[in-house]
PDB file of N, CA and C in Angstrom:
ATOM      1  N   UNK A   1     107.199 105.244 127.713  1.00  0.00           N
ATOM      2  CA  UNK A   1     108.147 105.333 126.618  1.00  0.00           C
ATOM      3  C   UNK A   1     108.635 106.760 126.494  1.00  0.00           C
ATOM      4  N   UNK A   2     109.806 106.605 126.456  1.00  0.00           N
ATOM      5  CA  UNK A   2     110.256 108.151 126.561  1.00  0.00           C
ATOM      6  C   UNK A   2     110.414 108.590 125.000  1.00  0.00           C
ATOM      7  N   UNK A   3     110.626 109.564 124.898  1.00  0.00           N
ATOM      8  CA  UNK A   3     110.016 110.537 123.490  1.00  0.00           C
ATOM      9  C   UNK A   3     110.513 112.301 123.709  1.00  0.00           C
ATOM     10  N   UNK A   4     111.495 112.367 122.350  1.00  0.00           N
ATOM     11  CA  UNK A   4     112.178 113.568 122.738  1.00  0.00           C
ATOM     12  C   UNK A   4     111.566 114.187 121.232  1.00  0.00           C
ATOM     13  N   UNK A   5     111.515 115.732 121.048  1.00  0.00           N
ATOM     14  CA  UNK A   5     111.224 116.588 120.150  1.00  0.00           C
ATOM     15  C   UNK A   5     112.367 116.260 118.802  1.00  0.00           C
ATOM     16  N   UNK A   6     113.481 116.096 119.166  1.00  0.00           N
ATOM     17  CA  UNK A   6     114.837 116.212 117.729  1.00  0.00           C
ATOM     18  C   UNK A   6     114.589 114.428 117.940  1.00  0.00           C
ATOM     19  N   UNK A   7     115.093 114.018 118.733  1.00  0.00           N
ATOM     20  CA  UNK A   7     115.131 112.381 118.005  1.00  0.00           C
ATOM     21  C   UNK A   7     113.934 111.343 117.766  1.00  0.00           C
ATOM     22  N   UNK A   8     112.621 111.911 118.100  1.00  0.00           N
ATOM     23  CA  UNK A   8     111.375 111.353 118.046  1.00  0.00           C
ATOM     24  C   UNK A   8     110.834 110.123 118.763  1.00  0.00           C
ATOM     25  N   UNK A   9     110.859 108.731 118.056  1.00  0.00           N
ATOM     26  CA  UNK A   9     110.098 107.517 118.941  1.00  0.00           C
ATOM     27  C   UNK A   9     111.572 107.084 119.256  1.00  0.00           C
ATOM     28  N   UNK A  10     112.944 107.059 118.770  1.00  0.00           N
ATOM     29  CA  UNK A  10     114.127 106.611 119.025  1.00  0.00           C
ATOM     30  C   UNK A  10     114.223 106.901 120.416  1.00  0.00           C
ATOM     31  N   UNK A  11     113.396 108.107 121.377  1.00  0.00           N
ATOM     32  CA  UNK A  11     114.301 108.669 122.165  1.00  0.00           C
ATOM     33  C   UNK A  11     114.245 107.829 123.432  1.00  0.00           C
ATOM     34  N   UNK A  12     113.172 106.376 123.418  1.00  0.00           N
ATOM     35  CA  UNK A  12     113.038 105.567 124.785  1.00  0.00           C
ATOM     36  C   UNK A  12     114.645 104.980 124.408  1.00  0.00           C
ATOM     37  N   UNK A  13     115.654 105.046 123.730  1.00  0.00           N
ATOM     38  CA  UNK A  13     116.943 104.422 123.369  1.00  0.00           C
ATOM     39  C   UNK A  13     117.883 105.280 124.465  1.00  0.00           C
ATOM     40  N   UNK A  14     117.592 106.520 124.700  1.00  0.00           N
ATOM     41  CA  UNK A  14     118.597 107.274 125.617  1.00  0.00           C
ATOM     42  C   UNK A  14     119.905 107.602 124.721  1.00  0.00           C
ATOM     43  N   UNK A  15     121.343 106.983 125.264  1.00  0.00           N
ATOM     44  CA  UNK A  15     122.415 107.356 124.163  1.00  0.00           C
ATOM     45  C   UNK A  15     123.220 105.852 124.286  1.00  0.00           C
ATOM     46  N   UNK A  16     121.962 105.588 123.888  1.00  0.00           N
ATOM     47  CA  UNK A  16     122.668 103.805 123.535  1.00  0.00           C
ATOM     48  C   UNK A  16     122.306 103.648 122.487  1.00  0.00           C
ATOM     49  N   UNK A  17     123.335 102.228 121.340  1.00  0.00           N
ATOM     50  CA  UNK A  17     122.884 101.861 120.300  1.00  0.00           C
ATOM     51  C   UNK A  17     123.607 102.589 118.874  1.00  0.00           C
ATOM     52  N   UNK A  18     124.180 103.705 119.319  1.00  0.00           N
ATOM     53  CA  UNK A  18     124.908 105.204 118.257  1.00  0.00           C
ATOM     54  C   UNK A  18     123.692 105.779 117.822  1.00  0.00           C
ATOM     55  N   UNK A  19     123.911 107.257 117.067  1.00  0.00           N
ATOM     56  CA  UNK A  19     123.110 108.048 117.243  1.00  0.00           C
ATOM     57  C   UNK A  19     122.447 107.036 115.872  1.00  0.00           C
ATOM     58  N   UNK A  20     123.346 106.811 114.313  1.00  0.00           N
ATOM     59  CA  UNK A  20     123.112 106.876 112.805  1.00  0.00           C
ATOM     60  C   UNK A  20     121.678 105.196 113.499  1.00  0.00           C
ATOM     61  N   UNK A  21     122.079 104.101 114.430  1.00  0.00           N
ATOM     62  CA  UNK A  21     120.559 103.402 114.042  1.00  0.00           C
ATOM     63  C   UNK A  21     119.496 104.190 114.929  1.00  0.00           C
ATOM     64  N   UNK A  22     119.688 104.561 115.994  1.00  0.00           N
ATOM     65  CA  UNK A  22     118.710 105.490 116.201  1.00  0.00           C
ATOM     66  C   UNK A  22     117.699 106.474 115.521  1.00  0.00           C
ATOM     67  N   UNK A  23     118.713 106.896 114.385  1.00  0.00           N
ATOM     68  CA  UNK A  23     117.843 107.934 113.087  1.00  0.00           C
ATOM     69  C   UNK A  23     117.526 107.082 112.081  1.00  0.00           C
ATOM     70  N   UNK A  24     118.105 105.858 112.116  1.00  0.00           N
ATOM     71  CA  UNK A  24     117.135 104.649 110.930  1.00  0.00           C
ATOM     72  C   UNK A  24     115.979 104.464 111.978  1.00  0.00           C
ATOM     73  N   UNK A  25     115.988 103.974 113.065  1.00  0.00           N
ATOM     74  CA  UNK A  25     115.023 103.273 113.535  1.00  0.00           C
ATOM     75  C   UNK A  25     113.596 104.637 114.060  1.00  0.00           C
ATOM     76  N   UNK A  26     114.173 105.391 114.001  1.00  0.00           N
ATOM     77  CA  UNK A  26     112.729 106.609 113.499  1.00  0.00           C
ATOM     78  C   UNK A  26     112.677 106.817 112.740  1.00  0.00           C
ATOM     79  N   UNK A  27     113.401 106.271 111.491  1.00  0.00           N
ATOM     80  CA  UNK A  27     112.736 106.949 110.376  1.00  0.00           C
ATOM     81  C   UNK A  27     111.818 105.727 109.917  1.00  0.00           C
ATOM     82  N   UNK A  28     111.905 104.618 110.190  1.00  0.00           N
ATOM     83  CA  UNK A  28     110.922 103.651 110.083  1.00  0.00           C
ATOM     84  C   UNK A  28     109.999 103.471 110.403  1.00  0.00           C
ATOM     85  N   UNK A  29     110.254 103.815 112.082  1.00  0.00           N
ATOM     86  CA  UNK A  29     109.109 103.644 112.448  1.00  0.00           C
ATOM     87  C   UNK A  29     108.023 105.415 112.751  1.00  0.00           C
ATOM     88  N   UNK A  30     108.341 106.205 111.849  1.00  0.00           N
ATOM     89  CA  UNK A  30     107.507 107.138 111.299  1.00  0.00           C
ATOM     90  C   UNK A  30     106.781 106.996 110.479  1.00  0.00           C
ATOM     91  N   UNK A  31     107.493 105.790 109.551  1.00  0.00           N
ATOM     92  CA  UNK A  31     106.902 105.819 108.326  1.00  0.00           C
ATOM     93  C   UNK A  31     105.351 104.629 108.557  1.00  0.00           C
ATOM     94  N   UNK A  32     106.136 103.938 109.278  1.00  0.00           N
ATOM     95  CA  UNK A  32     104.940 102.531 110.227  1.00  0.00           C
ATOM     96  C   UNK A  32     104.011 103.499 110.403  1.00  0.00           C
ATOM     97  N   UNK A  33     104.211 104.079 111.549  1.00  0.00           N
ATOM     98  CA  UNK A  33     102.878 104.383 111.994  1.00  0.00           C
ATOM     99  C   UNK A  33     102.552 106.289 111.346  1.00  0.00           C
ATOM    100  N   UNK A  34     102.387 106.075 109.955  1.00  0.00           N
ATOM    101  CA  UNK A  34     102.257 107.802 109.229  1.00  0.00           C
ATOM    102  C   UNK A  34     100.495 107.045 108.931  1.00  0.00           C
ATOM    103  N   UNK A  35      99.646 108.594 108.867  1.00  0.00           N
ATOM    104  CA  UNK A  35      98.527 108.571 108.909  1.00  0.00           C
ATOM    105  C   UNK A  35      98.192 108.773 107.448  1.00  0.00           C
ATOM    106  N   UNK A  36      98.931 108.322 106.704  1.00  0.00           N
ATOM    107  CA  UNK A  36      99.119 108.050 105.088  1.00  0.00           C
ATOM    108  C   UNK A  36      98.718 107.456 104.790  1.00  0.00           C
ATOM    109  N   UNK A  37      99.077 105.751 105.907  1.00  0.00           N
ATOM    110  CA  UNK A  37      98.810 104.641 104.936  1.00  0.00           C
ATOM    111  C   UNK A  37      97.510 104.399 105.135  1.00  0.00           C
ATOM    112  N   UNK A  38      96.763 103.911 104.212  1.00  0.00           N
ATOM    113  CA  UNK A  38      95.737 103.610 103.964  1.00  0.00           C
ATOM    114  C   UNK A  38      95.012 102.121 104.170  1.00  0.00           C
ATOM    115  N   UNK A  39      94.162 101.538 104.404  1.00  0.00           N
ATOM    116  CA  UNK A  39      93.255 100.374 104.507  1.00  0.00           C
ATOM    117  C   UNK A  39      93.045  99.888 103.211  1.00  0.00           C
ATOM    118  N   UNK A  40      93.462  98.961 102.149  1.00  0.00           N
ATOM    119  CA  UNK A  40      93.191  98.443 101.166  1.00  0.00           C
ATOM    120  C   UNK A  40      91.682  98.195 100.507  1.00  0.00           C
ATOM    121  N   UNK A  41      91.214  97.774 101.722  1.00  0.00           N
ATOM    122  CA  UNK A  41      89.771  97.096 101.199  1.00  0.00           C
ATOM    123  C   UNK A  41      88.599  98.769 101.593  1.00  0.00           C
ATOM    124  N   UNK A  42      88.725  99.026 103.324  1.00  0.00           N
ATOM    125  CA  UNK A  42      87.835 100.090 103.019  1.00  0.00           C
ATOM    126  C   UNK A  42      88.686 101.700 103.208  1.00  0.00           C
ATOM    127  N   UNK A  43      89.867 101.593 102.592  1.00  0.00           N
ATOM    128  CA  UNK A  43      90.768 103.192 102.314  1.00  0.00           C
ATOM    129  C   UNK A  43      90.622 103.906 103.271  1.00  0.00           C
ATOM    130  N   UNK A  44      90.412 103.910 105.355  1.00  0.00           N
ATOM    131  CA  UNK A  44      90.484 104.484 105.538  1.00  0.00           C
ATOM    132  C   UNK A  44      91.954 104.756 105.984  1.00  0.00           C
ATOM    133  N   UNK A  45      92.043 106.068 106.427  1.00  0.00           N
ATOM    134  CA  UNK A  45      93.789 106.418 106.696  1.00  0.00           C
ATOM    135  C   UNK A  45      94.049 106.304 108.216  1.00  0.00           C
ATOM    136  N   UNK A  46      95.254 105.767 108.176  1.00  0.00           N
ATOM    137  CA  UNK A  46      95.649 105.995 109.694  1.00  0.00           C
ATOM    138  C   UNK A  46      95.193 104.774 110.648  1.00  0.00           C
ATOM    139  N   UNK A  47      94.329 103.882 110.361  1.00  0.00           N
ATOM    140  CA  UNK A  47      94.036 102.859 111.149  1.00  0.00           C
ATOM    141  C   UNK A  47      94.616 101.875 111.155  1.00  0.00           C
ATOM    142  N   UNK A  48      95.703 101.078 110.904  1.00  0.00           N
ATOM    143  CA  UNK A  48      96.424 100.279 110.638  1.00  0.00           C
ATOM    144  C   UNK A  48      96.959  99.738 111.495  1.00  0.00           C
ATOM    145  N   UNK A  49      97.293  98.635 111.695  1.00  0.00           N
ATOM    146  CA  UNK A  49      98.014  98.673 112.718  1.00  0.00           C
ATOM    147  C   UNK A  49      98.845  96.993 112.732  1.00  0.00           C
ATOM    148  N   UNK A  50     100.560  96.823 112.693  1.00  0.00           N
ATOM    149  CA  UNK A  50     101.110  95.819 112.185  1.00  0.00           C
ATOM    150  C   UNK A  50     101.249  94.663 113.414  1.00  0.00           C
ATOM    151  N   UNK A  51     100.295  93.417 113.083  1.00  0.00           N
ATOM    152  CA  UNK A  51     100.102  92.616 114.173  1.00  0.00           C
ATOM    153  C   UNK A  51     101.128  91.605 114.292  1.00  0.00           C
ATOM    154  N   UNK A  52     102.231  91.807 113.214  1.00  0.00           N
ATOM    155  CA  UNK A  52     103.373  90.389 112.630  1.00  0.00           C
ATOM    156  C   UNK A  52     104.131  91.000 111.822  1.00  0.00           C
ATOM    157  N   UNK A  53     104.924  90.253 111.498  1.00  0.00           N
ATOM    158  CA  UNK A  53     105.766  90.941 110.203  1.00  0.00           C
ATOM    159  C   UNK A  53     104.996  90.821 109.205  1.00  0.00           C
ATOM    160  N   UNK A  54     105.212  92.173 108.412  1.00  0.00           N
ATOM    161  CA  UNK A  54     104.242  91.788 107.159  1.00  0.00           C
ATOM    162  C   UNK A  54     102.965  92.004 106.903  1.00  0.00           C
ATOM    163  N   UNK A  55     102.105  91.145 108.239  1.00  0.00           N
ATOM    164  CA  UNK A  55     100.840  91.501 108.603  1.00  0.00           C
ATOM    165  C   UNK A  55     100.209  92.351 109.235  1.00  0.00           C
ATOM    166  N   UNK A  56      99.587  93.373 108.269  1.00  0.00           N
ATOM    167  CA  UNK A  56      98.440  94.513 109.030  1.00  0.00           C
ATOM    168  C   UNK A  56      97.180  94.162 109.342  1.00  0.00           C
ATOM    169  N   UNK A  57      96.288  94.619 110.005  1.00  0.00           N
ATOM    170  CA  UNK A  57      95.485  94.629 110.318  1.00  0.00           C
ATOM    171  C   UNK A  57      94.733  96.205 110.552  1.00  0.00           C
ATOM    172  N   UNK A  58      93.282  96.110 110.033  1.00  0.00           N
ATOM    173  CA  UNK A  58      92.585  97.365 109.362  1.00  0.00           C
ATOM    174  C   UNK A  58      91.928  97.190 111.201  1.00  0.00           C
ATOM    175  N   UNK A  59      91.982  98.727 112.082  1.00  0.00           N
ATOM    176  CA  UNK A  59      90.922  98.479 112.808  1.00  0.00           C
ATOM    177  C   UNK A  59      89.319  99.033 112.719  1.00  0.00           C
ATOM    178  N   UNK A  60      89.299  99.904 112.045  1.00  0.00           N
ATOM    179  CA  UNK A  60      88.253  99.820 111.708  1.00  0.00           C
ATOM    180  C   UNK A  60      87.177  98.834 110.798  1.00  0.00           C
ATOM    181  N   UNK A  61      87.608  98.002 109.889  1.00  0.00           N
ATOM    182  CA  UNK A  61      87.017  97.213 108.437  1.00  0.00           C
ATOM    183  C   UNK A  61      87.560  95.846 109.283  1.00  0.00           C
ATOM    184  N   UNK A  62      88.630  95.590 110.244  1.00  0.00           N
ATOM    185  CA  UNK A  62      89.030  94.555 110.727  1.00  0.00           C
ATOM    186  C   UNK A  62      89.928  92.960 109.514  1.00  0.00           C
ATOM    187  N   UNK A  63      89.570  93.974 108.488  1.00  0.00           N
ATOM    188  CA  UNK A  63      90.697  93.056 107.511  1.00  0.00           C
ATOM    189  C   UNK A  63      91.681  93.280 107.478  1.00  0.00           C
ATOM    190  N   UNK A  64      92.196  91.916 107.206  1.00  0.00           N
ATOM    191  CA  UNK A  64      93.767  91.379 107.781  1.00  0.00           C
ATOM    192  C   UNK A  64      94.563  90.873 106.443  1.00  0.00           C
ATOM    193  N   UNK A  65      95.664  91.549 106.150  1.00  0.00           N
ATOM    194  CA  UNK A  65      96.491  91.483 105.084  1.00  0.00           C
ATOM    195  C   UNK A  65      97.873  91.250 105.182  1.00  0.00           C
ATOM    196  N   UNK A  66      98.997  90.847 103.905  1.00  0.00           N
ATOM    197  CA  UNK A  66     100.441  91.056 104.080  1.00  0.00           C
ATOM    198  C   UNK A  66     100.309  92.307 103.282  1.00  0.00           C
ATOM    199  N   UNK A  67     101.520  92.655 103.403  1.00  0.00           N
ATOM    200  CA  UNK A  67     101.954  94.435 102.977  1.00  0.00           C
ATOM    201  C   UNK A  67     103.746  93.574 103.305  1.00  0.00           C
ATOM    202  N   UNK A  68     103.970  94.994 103.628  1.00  0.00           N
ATOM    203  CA  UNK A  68     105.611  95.500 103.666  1.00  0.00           C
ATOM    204  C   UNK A  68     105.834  94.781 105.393  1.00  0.00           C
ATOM    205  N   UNK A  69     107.543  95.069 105.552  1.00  0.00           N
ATOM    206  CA  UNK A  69     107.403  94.678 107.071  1.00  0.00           C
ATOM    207  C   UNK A  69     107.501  95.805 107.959  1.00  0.00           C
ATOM    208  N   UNK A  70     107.550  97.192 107.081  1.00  0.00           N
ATOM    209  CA  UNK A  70     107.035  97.983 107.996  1.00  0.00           C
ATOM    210  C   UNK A  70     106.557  98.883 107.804  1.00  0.00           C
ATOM    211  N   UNK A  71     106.077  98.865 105.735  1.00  0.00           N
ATOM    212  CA  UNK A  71     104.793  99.996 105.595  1.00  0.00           C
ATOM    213  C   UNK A  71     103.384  99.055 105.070  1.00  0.00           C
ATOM    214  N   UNK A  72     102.321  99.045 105.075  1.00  0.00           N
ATOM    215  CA  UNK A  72     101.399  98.048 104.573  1.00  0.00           C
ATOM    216  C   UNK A  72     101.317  98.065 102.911  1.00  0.00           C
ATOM    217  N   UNK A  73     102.015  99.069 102.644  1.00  0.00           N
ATOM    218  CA  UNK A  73     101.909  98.713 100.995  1.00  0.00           C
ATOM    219  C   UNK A  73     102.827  98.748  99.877  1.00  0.00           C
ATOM    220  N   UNK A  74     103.762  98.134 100.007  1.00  0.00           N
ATOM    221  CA  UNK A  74     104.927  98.500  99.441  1.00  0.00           C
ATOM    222  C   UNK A  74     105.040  98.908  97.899  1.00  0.00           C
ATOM    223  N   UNK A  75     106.043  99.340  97.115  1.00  0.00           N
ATOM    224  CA  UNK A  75     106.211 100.138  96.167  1.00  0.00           C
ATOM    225  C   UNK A  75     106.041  99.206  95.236  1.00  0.00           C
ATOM    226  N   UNK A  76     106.770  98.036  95.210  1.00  0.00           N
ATOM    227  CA  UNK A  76     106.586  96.861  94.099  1.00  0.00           C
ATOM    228  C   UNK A  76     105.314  96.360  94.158  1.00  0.00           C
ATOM    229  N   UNK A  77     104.381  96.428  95.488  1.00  0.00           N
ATOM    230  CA  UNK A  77     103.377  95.968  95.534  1.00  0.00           C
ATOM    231  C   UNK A  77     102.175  96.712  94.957  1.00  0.00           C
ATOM    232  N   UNK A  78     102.191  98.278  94.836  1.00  0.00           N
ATOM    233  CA  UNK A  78     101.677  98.777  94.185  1.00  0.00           C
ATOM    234  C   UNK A  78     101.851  98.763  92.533  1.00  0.00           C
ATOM    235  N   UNK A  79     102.788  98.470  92.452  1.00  0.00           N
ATOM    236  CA  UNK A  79     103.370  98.276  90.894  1.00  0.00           C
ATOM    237  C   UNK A  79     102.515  97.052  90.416  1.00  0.00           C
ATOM    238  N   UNK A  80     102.951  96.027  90.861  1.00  0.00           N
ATOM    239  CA  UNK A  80     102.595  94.596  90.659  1.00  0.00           C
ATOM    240  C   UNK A  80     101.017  94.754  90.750  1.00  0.00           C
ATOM    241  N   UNK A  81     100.093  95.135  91.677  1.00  0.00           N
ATOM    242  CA  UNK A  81      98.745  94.943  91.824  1.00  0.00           C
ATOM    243  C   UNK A  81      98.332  95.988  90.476  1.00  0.00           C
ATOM    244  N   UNK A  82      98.565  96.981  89.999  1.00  0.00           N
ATOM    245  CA  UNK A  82      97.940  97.168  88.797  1.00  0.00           C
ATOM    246  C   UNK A  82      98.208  96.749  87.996  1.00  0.00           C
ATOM    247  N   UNK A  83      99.474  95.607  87.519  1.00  0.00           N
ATOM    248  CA  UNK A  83      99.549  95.323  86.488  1.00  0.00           C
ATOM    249  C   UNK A  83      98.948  94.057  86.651  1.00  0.00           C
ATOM    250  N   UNK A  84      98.831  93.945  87.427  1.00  0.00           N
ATOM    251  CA  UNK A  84      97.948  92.257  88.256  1.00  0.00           C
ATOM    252  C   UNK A  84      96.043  92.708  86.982  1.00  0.00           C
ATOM    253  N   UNK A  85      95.724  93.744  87.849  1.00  0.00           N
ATOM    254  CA  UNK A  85      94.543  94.464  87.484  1.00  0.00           C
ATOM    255  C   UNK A  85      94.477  94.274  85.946  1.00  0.00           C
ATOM    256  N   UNK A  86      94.964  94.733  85.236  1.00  0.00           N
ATOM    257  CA  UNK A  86      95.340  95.260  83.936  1.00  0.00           C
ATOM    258  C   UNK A  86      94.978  94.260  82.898  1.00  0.00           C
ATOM    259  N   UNK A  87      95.518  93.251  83.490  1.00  0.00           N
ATOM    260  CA  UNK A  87      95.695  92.158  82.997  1.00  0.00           C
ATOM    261  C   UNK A  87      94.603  91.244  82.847  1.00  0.00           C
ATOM    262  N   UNK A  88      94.346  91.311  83.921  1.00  0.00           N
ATOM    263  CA  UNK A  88      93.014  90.017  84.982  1.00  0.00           C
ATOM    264  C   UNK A  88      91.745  91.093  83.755  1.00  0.00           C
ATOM    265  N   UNK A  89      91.990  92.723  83.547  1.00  0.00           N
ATOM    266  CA  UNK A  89      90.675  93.124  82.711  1.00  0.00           C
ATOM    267  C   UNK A  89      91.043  92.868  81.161  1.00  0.00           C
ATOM    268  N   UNK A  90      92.280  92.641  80.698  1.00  0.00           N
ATOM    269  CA  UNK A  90      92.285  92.437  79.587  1.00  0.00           C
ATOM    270  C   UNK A  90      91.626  91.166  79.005  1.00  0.00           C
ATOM    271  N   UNK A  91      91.671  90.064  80.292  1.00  0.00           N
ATOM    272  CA  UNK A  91      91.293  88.653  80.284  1.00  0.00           C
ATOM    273  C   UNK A  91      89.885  88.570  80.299  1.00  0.00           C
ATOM    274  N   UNK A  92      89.420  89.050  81.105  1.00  0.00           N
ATOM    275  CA  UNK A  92      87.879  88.806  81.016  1.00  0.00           C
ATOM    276  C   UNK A  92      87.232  89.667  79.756  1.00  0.00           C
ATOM    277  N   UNK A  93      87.901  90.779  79.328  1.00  0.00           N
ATOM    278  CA  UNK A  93      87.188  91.514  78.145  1.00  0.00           C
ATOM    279  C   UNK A  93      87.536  90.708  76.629  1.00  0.00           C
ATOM    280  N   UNK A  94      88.923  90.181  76.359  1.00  0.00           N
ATOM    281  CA  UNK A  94      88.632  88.930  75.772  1.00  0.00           C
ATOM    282  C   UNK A  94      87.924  87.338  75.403  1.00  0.00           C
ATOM    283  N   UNK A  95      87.525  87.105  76.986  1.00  0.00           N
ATOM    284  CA  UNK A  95      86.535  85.853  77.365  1.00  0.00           C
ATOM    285  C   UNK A  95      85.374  86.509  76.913  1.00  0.00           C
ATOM    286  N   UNK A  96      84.394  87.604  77.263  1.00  0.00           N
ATOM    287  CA  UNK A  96      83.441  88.511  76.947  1.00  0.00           C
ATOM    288  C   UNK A  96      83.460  88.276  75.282  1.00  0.00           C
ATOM    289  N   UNK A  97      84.436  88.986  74.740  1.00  0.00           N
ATOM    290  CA  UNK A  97      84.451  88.856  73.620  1.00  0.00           C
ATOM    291  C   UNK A  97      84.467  87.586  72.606  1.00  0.00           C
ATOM    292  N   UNK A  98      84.766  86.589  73.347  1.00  0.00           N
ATOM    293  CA  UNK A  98      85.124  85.260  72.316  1.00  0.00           C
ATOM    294  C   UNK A  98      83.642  84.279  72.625  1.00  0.00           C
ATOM    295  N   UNK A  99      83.148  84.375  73.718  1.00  0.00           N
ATOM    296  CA  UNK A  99      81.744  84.133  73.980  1.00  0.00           C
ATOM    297  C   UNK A  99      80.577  84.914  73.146  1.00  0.00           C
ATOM    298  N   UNK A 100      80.940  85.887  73.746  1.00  0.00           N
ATOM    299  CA  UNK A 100      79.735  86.946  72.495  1.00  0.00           C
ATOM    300  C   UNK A 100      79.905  86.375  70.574  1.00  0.00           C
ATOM    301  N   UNK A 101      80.648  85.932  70.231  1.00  0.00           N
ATOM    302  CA  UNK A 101      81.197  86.240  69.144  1.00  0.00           C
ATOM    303  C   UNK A 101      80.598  84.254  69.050  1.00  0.00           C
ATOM    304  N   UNK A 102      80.663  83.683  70.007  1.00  0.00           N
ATOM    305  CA  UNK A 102      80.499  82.304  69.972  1.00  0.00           C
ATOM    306  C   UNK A 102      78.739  81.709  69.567  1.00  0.00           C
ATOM    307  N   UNK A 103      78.230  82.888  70.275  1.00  0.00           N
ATOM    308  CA  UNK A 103      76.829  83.118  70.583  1.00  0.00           C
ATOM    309  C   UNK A 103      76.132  83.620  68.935  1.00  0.00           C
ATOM    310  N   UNK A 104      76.958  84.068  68.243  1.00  0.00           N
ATOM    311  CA  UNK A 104      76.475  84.351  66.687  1.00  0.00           C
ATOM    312  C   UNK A 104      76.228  83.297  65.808  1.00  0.00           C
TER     313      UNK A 104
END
């Protein structure tokens, strides 16, 4: 795979395709494979690796998830999973509470 310093993983493209998807299609796939993203279940960085659309796969922890289709954790998805969280603890600290209170 060829690979140039200014145009990055784009550069196995040569000067086909125009330059503007060439600089989308590295900037994506920088972001794919950045030693940022993280492993959900055991957080390590950089091991990731996208086996499908959508689907990552952890190689170290070997768990297998959807994410983004080409970062594993997308922005709404981070949004959504804490308010997912938030919620799911407001629920059980109410159940806690209406049991305890049942138990008197």
């Amino acid at each position: 795979m060829g690979r140039t310093k200014i145009v990055g993983p784009a550069g196995r493209f040569g000067a086909r395709y125009g330059s503007t998807l060439r600089k989308k299609v590295a900037a994506i796939e920088i972001k794919m494979r950045s030693k940022e993203n993280r492993c959900p279940f055991c957080k390590t960085p950089g091991r990731l690796k996208r086996i499908a659309f959508g689907i990552w796969k952890c190689r170290k922890c070997g768990a297998v998830f959807t994410g983004g289709a080409y970062v594993p954790v997308t922005i709404m998805g981070k949004t959504f999973s804490k308010e997912e969280e938030q919620a799911l603890i407001a629920k059980i600290k109410a159940r806690a509470a209406s049991v305890y209170s049942a138990k008197k």
